[in-house]
N, C-alpha and C. Protein backbone atom coordinates (compact mmCIF):
# COMPACT_ATOMS: atom_id res chain seq x y z
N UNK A 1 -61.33 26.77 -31.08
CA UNK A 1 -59.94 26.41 -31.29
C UNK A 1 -59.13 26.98 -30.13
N UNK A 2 -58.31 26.23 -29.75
CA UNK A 2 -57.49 26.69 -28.35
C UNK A 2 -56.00 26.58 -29.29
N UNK A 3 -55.56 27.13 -28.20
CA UNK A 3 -53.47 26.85 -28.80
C UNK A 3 -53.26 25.80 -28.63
N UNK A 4 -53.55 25.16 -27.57
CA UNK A 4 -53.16 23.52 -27.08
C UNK A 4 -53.43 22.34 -29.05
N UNK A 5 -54.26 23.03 -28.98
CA UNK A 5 -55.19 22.44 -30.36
C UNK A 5 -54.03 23.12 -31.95
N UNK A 6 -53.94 24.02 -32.29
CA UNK A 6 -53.31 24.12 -32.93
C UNK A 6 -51.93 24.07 -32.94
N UNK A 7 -51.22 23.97 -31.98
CA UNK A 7 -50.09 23.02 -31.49
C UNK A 7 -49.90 21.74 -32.00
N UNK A 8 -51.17 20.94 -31.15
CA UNK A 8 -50.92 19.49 -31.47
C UNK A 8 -51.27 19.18 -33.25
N UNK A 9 -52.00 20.08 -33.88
CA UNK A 9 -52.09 20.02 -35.55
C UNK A 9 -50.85 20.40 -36.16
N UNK A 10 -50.43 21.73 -35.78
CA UNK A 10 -49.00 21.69 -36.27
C UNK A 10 -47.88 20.44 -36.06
N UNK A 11 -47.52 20.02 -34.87
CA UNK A 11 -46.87 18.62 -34.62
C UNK A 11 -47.22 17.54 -35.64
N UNK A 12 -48.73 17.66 -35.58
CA UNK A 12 -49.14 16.34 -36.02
C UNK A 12 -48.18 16.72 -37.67
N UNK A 13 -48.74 17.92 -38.21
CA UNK A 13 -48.13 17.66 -39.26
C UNK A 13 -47.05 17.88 -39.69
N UNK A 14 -46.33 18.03 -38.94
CA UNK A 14 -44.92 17.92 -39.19
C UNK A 14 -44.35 16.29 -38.79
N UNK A 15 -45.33 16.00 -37.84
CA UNK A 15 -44.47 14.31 -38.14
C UNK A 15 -45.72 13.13 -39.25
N UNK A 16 -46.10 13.72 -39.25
CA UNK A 16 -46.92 13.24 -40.87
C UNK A 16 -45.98 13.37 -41.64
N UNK A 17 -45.49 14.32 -42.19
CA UNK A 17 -44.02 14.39 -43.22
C UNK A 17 -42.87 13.81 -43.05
N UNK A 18 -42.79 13.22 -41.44
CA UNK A 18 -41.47 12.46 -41.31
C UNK A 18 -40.50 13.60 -40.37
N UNK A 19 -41.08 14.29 -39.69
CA UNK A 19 -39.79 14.92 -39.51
C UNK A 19 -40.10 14.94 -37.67
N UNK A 20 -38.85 14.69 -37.34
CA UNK A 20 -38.89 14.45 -36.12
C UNK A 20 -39.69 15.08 -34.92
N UNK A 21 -39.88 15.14 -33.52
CA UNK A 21 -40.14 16.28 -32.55
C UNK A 21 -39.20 17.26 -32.48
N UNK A 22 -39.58 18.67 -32.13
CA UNK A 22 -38.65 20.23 -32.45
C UNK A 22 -38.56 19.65 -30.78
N UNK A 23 -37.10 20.81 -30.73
CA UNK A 23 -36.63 21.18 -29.36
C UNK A 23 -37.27 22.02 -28.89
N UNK A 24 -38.35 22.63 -29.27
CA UNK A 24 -39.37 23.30 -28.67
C UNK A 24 -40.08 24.04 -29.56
N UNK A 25 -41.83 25.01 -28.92
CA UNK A 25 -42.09 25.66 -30.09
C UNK A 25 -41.32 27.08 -30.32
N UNK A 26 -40.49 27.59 -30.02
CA UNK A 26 -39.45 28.35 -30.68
C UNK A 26 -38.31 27.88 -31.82
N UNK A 27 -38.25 26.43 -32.16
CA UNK A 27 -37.26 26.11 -33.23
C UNK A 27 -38.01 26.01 -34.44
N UNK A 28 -37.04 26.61 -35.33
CA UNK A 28 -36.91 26.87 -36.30
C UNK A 28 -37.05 25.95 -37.21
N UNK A 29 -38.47 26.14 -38.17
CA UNK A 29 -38.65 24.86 -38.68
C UNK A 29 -37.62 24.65 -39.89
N UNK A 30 -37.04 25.25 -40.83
CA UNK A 30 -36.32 25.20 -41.95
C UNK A 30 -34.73 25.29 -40.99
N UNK A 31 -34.01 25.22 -40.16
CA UNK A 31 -33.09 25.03 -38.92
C UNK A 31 -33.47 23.48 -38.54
N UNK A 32 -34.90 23.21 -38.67
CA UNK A 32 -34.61 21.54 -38.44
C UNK A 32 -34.84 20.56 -39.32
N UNK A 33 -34.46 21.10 -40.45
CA UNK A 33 -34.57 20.61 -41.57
C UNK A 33 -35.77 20.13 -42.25
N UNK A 34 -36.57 20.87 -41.92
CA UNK A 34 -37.82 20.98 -42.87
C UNK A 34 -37.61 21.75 -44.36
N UNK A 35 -37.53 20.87 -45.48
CA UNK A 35 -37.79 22.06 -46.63
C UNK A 35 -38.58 22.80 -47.08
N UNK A 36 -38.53 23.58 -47.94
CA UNK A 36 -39.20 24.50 -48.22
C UNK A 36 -40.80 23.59 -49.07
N UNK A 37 -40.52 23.18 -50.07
CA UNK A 37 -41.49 22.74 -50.26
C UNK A 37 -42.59 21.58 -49.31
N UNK A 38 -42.01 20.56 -48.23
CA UNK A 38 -42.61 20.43 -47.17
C UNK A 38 -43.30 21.53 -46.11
N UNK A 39 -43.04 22.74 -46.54
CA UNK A 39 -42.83 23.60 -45.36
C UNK A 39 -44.26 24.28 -46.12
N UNK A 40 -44.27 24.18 -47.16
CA UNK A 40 -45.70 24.68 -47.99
C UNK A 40 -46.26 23.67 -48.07
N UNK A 41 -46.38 22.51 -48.30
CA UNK A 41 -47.50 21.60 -47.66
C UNK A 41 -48.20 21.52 -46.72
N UNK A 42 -46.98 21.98 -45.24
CA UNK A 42 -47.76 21.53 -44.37
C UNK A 42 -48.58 23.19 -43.64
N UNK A 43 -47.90 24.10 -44.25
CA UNK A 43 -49.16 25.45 -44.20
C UNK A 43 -50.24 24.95 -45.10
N UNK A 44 -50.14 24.72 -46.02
CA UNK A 44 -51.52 24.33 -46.84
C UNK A 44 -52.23 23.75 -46.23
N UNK A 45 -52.23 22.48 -45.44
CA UNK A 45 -52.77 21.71 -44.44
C UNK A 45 -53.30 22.37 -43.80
N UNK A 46 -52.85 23.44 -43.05
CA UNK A 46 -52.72 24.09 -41.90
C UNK A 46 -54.02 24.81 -41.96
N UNK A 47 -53.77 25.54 -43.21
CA UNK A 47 -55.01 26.00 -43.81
C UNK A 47 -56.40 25.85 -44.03
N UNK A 48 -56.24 24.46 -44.67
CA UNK A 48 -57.76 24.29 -44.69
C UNK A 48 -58.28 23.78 -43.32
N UNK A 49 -57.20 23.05 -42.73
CA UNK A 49 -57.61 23.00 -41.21
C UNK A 49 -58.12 23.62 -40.35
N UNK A 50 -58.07 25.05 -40.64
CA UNK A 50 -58.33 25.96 -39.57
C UNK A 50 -59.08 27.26 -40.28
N UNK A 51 -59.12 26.93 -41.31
CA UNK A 51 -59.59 27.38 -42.27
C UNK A 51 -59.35 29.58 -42.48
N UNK A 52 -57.96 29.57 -42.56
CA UNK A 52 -57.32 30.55 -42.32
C UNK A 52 -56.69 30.95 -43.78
N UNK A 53 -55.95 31.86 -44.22
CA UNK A 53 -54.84 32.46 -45.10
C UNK A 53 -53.75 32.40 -44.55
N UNK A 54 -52.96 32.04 -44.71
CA UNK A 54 -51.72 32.50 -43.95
C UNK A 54 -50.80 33.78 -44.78
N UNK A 55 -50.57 34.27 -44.59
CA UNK A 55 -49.60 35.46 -45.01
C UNK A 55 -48.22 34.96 -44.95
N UNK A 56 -48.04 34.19 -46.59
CA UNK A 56 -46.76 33.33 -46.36
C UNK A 56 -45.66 34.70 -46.08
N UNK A 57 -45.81 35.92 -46.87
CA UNK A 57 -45.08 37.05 -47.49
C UNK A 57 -44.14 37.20 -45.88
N UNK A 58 -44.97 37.46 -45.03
CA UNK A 58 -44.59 37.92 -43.67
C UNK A 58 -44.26 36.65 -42.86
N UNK A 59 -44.90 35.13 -42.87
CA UNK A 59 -44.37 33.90 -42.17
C UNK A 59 -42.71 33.57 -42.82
N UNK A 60 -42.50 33.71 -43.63
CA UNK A 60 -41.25 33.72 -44.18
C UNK A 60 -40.39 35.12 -44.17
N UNK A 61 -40.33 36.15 -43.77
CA UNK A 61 -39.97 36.97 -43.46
C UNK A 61 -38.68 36.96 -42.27
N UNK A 62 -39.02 36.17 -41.77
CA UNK A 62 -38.46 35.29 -40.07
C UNK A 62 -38.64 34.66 -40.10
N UNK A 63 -37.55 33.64 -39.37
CA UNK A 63 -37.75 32.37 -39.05
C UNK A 63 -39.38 31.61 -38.89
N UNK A 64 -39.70 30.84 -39.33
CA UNK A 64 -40.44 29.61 -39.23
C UNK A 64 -40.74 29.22 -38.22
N UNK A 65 -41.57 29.52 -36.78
CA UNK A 65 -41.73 28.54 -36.17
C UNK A 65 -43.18 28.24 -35.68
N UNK A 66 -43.14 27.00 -34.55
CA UNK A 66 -44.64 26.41 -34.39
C UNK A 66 -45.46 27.81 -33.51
N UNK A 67 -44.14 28.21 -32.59
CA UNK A 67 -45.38 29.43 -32.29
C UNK A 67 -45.56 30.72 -33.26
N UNK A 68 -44.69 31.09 -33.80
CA UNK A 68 -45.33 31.78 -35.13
C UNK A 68 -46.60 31.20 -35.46
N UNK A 69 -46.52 30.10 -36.37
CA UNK A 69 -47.36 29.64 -36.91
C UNK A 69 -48.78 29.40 -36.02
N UNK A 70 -48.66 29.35 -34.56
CA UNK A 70 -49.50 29.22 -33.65
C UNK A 70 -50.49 30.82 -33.63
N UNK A 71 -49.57 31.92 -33.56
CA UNK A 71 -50.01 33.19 -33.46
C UNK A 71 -50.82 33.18 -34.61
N UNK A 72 -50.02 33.14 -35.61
CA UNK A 72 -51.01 33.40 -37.27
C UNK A 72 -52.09 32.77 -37.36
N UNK A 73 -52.07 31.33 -37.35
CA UNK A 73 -53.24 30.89 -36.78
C UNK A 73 -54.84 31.31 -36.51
N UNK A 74 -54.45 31.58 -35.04
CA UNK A 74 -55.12 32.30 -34.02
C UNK A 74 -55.58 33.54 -34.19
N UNK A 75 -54.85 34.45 -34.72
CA UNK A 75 -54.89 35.63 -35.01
C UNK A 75 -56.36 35.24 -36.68
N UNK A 76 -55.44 34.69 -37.61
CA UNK A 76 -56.50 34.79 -38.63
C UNK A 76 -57.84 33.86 -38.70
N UNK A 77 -57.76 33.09 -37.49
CA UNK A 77 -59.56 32.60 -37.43
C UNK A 77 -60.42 33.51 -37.13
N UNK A 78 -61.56 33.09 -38.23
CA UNK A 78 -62.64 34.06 -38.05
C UNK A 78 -62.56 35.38 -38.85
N UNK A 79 -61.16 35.89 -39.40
CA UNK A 79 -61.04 36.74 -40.22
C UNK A 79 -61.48 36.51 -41.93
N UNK A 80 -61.33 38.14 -42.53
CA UNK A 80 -62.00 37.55 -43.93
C UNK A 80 -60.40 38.51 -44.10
N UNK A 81 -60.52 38.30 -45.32
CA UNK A 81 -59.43 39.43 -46.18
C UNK A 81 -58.35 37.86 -46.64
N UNK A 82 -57.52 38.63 -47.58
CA UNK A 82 -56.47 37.97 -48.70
C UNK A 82 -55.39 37.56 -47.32
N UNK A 83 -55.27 37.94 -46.12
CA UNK A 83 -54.14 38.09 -45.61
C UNK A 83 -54.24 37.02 -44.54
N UNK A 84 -55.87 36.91 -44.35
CA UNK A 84 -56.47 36.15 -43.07
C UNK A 84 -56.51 36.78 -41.66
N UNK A 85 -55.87 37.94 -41.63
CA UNK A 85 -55.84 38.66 -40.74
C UNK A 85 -56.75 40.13 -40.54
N UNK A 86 -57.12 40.31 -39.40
CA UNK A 86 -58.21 41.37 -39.16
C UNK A 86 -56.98 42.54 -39.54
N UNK A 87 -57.58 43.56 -40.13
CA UNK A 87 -56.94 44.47 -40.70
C UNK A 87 -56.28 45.52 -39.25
N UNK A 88 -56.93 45.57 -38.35
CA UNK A 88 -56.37 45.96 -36.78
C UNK A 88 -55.20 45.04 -36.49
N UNK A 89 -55.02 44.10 -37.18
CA UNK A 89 -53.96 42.72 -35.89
C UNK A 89 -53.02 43.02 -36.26
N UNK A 90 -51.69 43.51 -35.28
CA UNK A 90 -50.63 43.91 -35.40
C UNK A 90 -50.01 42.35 -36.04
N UNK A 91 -48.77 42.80 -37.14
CA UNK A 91 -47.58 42.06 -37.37
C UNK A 91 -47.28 41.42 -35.97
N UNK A 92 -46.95 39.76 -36.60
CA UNK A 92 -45.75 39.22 -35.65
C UNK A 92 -44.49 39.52 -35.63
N UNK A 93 -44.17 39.30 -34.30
CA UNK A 93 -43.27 40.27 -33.66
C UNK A 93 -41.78 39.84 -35.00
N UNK A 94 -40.79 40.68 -34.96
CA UNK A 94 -40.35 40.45 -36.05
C UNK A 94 -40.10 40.19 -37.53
N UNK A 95 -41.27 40.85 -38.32
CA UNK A 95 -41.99 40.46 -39.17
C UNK A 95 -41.92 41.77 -39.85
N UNK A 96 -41.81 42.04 -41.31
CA UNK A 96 -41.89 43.04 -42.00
C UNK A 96 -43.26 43.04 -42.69
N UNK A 97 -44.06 43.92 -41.96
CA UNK A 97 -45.24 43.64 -42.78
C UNK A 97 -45.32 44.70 -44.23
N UNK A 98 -46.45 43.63 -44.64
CA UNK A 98 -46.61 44.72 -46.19
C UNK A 98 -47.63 45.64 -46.00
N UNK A 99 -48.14 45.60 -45.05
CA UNK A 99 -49.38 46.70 -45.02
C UNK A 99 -48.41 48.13 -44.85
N UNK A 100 -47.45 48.22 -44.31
CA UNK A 100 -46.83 49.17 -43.93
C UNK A 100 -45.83 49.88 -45.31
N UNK A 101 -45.38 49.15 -46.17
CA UNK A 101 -44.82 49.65 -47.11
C UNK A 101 -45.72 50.56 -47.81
């Protein structure tokens, strides 16, 4: 899996749902009017696609976006645990993680 690759899956599924091209991968997917419950579909997708967890707790924490979602990704392939993430992989940047509470 490359970024180029989970890029073009994220896109894809966001215009699978109808929703237009972002002004880049820094915009804000619920800012471009993605709802919430679209917005959990298309992580679910995302999911078995890449066959990851996503850590909605901390993706929703901050803004929504494709490179977020690109990092998390990336970060949790190949990982095991509830979180999808290797228990070493720092929080995205901005992100309140729960390991830390």
């Amino acid at each position: 899996m490359t970024l180029p690759d989970v890029r073009a899956a994220v896109l894809a599924e966001l215009d699978a749902h109808g929703y237009p091209p972002l002004a880049g991968p820094g915009a804000d997917l619920v800012g471009h009017g993605v709802n919430s419950a679209a917005l959990i579909q298309i992580l679910s997708a995302l999911e078995d696609r890449f066959e990851v967890d996503l850590d909605l707790e901390a993706l929703f924490a901050a803004p929504v976006t494709v490179s977020r979602l690109e990092a998390e990704i990336v970060r949790g392939a190949g990982t095991a645990g509830p979180t999808g993430r290797a228990d070493d992989a720092p929080p995205t940047e901005g992100t309140d993680d729960v390991r830390d509470r």
